[in-house]
C-alpha atoms as a PDB file:
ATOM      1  CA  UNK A   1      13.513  -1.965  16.637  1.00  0.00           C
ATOM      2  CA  UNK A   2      14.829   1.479  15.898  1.00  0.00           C
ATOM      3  CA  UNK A   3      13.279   4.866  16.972  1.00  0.00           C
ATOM      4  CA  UNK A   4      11.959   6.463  13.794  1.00  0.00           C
ATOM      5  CA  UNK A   5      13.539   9.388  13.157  1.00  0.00           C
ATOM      6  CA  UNK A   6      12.277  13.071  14.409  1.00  0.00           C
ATOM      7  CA  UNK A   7      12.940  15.679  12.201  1.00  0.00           C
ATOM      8  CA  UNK A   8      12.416  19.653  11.812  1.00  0.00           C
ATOM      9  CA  UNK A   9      10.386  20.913   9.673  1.00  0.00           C
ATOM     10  CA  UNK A  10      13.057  22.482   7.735  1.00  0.00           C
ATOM     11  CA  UNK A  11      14.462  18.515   7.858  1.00  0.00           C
ATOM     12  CA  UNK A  12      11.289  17.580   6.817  1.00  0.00           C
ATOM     13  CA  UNK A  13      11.378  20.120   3.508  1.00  0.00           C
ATOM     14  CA  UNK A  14      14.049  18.666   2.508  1.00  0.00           C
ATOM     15  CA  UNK A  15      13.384  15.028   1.961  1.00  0.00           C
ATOM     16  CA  UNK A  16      13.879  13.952  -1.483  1.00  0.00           C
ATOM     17  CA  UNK A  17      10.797  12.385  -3.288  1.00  0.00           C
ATOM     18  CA  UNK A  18       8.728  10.053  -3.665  1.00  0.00           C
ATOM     19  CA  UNK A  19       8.092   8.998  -0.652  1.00  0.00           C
ATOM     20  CA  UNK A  20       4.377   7.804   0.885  1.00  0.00           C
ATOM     21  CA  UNK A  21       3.055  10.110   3.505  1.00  0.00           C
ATOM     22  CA  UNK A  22       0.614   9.466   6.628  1.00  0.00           C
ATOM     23  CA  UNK A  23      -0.976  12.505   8.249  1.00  0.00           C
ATOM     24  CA  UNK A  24      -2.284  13.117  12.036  1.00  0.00           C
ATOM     25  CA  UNK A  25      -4.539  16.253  11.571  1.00  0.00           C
ATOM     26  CA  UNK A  26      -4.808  17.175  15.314  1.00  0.00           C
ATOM     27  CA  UNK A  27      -7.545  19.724  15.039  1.00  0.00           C
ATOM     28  CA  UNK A  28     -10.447  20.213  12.872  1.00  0.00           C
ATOM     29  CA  UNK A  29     -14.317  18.546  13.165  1.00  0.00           C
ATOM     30  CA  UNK A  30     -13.531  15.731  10.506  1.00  0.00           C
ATOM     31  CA  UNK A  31     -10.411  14.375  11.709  1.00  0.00           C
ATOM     32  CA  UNK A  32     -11.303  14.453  14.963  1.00  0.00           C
ATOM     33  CA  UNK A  33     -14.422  12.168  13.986  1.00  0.00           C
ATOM     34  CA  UNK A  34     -11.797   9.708  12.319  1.00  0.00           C
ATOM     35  CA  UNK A  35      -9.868   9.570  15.363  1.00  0.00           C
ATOM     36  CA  UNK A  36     -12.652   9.080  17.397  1.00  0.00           C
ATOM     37  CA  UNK A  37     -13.808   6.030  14.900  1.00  0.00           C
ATOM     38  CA  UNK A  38     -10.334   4.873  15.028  1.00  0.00           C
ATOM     39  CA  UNK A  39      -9.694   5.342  18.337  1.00  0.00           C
ATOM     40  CA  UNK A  40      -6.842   7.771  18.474  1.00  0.00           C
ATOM     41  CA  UNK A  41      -3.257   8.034  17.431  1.00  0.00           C
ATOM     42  CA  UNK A  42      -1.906   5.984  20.387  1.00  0.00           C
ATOM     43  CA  UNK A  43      -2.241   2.682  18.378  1.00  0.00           C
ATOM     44  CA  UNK A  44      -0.006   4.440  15.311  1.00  0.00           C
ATOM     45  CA  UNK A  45      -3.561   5.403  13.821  1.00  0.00           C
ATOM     46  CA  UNK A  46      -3.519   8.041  10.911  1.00  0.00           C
ATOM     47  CA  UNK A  47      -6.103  10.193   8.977  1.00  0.00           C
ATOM     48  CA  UNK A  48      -4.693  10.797   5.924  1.00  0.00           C
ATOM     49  CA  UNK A  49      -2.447   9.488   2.999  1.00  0.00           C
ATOM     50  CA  UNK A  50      -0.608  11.043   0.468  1.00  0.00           C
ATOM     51  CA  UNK A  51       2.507  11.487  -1.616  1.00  0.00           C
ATOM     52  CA  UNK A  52       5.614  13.312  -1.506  1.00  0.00           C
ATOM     53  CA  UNK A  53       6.156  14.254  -5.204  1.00  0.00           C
ATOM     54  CA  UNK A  54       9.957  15.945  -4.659  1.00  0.00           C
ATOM     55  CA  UNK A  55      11.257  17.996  -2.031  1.00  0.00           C
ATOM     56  CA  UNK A  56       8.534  20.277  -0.316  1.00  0.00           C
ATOM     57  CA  UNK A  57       5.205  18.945  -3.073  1.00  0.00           C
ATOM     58  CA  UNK A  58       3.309  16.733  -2.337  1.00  0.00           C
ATOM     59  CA  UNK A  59       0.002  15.091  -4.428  1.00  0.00           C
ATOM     60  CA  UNK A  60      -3.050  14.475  -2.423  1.00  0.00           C
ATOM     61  CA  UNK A  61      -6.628  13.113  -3.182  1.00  0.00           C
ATOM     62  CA  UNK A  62      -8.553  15.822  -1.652  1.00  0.00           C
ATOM     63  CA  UNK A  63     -11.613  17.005  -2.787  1.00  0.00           C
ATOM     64  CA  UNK A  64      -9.403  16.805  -5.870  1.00  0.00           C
ATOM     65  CA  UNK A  65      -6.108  15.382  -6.813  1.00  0.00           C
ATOM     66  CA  UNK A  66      -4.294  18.368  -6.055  1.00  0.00           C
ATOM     67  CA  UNK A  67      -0.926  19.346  -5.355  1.00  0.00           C
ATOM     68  CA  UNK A  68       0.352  21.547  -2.658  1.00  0.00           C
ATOM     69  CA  UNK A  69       3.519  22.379  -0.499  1.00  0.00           C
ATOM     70  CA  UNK A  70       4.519  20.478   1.898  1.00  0.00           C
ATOM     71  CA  UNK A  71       4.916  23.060   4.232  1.00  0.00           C
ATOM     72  CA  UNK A  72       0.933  23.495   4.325  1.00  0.00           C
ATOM     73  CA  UNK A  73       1.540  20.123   6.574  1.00  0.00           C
ATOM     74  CA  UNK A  74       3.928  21.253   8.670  1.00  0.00           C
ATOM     75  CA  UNK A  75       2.288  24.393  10.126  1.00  0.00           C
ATOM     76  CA  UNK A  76       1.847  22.659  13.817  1.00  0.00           C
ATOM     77  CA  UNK A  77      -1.738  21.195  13.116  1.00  0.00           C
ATOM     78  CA  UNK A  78      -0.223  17.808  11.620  1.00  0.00           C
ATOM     79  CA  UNK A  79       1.454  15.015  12.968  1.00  0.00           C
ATOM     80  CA  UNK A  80       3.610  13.673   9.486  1.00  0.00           C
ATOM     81  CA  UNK A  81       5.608  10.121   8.448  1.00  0.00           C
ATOM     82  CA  UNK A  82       7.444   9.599   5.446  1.00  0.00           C
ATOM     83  CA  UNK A  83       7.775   6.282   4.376  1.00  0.00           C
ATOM     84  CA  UNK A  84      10.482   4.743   1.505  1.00  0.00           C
ATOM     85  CA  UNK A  85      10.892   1.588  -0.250  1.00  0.00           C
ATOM     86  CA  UNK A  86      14.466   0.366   0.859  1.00  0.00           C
ATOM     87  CA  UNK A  87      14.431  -1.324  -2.975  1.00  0.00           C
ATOM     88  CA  UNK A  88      12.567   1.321  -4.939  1.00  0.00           C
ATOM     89  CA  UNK A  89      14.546   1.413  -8.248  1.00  0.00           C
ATOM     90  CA  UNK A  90      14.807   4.266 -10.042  1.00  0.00           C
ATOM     91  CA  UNK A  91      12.434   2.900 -12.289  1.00  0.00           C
ATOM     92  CA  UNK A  92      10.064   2.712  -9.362  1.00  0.00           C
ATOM     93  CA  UNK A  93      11.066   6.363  -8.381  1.00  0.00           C
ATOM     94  CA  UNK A  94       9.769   7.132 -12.021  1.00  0.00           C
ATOM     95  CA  UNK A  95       6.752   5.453 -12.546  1.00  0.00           C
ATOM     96  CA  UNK A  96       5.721   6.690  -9.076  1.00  0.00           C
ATOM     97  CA  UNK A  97       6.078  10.549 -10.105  1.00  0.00           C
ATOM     98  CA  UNK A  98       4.741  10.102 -13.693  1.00  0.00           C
ATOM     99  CA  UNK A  99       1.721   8.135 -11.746  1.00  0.00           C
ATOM    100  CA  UNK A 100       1.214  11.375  -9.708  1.00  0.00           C
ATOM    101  CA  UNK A 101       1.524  13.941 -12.521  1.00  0.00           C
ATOM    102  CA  UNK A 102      -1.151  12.668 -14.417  1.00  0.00           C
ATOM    103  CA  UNK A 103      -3.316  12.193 -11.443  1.00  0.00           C
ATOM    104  CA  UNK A 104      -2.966  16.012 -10.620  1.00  0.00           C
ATOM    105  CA  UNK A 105      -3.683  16.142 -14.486  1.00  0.00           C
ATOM    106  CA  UNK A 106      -7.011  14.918 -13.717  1.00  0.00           C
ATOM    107  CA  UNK A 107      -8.366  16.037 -11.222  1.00  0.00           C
ATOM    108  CA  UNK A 108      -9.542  13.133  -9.717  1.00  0.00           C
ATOM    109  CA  UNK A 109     -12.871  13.594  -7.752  1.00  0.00           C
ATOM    110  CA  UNK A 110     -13.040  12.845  -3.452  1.00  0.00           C
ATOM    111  CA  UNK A 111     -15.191   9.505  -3.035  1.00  0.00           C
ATOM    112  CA  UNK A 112     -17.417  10.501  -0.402  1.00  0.00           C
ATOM    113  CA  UNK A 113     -19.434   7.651  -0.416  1.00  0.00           C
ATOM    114  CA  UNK A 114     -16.304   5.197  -0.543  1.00  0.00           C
ATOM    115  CA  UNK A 115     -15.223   6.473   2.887  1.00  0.00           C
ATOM    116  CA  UNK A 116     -18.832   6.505   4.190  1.00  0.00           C
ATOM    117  CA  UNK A 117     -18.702   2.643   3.147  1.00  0.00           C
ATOM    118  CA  UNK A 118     -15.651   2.364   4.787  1.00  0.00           C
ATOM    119  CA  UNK A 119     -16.652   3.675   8.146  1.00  0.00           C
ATOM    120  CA  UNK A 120     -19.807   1.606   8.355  1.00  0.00           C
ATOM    121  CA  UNK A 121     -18.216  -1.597   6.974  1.00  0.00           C
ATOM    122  CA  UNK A 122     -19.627  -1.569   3.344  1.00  0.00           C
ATOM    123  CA  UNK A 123     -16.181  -0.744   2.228  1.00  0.00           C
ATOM    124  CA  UNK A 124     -17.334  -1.652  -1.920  1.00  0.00           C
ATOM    125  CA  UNK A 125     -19.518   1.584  -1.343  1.00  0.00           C
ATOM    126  CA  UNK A 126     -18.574   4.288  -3.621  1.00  0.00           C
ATOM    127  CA  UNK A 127     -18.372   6.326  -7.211  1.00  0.00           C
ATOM    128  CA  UNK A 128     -16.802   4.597 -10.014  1.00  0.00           C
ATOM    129  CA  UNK A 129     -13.454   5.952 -10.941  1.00  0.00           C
ATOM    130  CA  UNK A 130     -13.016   8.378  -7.779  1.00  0.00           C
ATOM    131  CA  UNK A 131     -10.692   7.652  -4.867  1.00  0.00           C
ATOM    132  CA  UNK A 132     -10.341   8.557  -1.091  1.00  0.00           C
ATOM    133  CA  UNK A 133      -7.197   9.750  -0.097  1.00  0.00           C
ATOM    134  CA  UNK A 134      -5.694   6.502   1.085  1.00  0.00           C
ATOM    135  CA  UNK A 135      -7.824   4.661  -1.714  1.00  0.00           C
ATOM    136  CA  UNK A 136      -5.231   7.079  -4.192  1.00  0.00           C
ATOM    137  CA  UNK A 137      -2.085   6.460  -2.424  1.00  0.00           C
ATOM    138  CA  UNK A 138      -2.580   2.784  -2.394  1.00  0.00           C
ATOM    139  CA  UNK A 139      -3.147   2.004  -5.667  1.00  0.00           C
ATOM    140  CA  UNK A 140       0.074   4.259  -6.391  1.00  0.00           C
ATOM    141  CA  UNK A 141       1.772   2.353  -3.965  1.00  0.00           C
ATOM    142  CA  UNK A 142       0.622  -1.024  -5.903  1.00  0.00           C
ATOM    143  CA  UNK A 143       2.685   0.362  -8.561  1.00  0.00           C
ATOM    144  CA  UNK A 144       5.965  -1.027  -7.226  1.00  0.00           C
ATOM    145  CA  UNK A 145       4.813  -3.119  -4.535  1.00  0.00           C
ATOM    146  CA  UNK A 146       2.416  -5.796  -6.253  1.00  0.00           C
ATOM    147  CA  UNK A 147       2.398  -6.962  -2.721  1.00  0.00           C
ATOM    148  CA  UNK A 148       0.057  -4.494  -1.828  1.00  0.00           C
ATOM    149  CA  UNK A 149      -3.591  -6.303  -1.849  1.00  0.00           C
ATOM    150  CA  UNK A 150      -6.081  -4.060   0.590  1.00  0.00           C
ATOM    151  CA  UNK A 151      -8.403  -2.615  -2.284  1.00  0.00           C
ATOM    152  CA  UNK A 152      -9.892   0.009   0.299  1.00  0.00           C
ATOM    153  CA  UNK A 153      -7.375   0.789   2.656  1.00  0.00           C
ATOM    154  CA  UNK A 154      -7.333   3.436   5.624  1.00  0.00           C
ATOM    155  CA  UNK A 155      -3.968   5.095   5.808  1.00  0.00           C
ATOM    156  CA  UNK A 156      -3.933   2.845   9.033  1.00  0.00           C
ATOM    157  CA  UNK A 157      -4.101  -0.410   7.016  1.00  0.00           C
ATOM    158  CA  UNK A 158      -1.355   1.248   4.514  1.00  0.00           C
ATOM    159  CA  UNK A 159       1.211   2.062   8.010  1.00  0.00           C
ATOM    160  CA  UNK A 160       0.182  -1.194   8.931  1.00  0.00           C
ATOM    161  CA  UNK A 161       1.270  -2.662   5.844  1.00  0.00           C
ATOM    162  CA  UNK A 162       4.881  -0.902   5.809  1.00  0.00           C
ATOM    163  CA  UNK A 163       5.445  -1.264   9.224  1.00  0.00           C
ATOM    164  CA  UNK A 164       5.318  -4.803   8.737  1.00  0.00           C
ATOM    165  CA  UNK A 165       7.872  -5.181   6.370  1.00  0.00           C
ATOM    166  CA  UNK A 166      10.923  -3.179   7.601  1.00  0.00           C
ATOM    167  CA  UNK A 167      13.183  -5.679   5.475  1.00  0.00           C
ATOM    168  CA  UNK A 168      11.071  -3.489   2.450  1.00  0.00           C
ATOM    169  CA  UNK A 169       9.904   0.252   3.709  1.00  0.00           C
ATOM    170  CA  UNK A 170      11.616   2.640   5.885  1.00  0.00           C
ATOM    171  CA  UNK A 171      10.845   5.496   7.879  1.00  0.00           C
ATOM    172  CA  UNK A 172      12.201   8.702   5.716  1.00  0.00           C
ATOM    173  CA  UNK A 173      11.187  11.191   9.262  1.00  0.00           C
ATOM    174  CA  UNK A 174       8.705  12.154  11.335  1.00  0.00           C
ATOM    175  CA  UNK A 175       7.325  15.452  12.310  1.00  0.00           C
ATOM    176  CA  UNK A 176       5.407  16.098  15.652  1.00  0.00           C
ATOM    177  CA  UNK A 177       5.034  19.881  16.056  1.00  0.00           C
ATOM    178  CA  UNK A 178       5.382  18.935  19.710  1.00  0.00           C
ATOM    179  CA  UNK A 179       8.605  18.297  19.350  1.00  0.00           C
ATOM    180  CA  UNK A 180       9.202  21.512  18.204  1.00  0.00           C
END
């Protein structure tokens, strides 16, 4: 198996989109509680999920579907992975970025009690029609990967899921501000 590949964070600006993100927030209360639930990044654990859009925006299910600069992730508090489908048409590429535009359109609302459910194993817990972050970028990722079955995943379940296909995804770069 190949190293994935460390990039800058000028590298890192520059990746085309889409392309599925997993975040390491290494400071902060809440993500240090999710690393303590999930017991740390050692095991290739993440916190968060999102999408690159196009180079330098990404589209994230905050406490709404928002989106922001890239760089915001790359200011030496994040750990980052991009990850590409190998086969992603350009029809895929499409229906991808049109799927993100209209979720920034609407604002989607955080489901608090979805990732409350998640953490004490009632993972059907939750609002109607909201989404945690990783609940967002997997049904986006469902789009063009029917393949994709985990209803409520964790953006560990979703690195799970690519890593185990590396006939399918692909590892676009990774950023560890330690590295810088």
């Amino acid at each position: 198996m190949t190293a994935s590949p460390r990039l800058t964070r000028a590298q890192m600006l520059d990746l085309p989109g889409p392309a599925l993100i997993l975040t390491d927030n290494l400071t902060g209360c809440f993500p240090w509680l999710i690393r303590r639930w999930q017991r740390g990044h050692a095991q290739g654990l993440y916190q968060h999920a999102l999408w690159l859009e196009s180079a330098g925006s990404v589209v994230s299910q905050d406490w709404r579907c928002t989106r922001y600069r890239l760089a915001e992730y790359l200011t030496g508090h994040h750990r980052v992975k991009m990850v590409v489908g190998r086969r992603w048409s350009d029809e895929d590429r499409a229906a991808i970025r049109k799927a993100l535009i209209a979720a920034v359109r609407h604002g989607g609302r955080y489901n608090w009690p979805g990732i409350l459910g998640k953490a004490i194993g009632w993972p059907g817990l939750g609002w109607p029609g909201r989404q945690y972050c990783s609940e967002f970028a997997g049904a986006v990722l469902r789009l063009v990967d029917q393949g994709f079955m985990t209803p409520h995943p964790t953006p560990s379940d979703i690195n799970a899921y690519t890593k185990g296909l590396p006939h399918i995804y692909g590892v676009a770069g990774v950023y560890d501000p330690h590295d810088d």
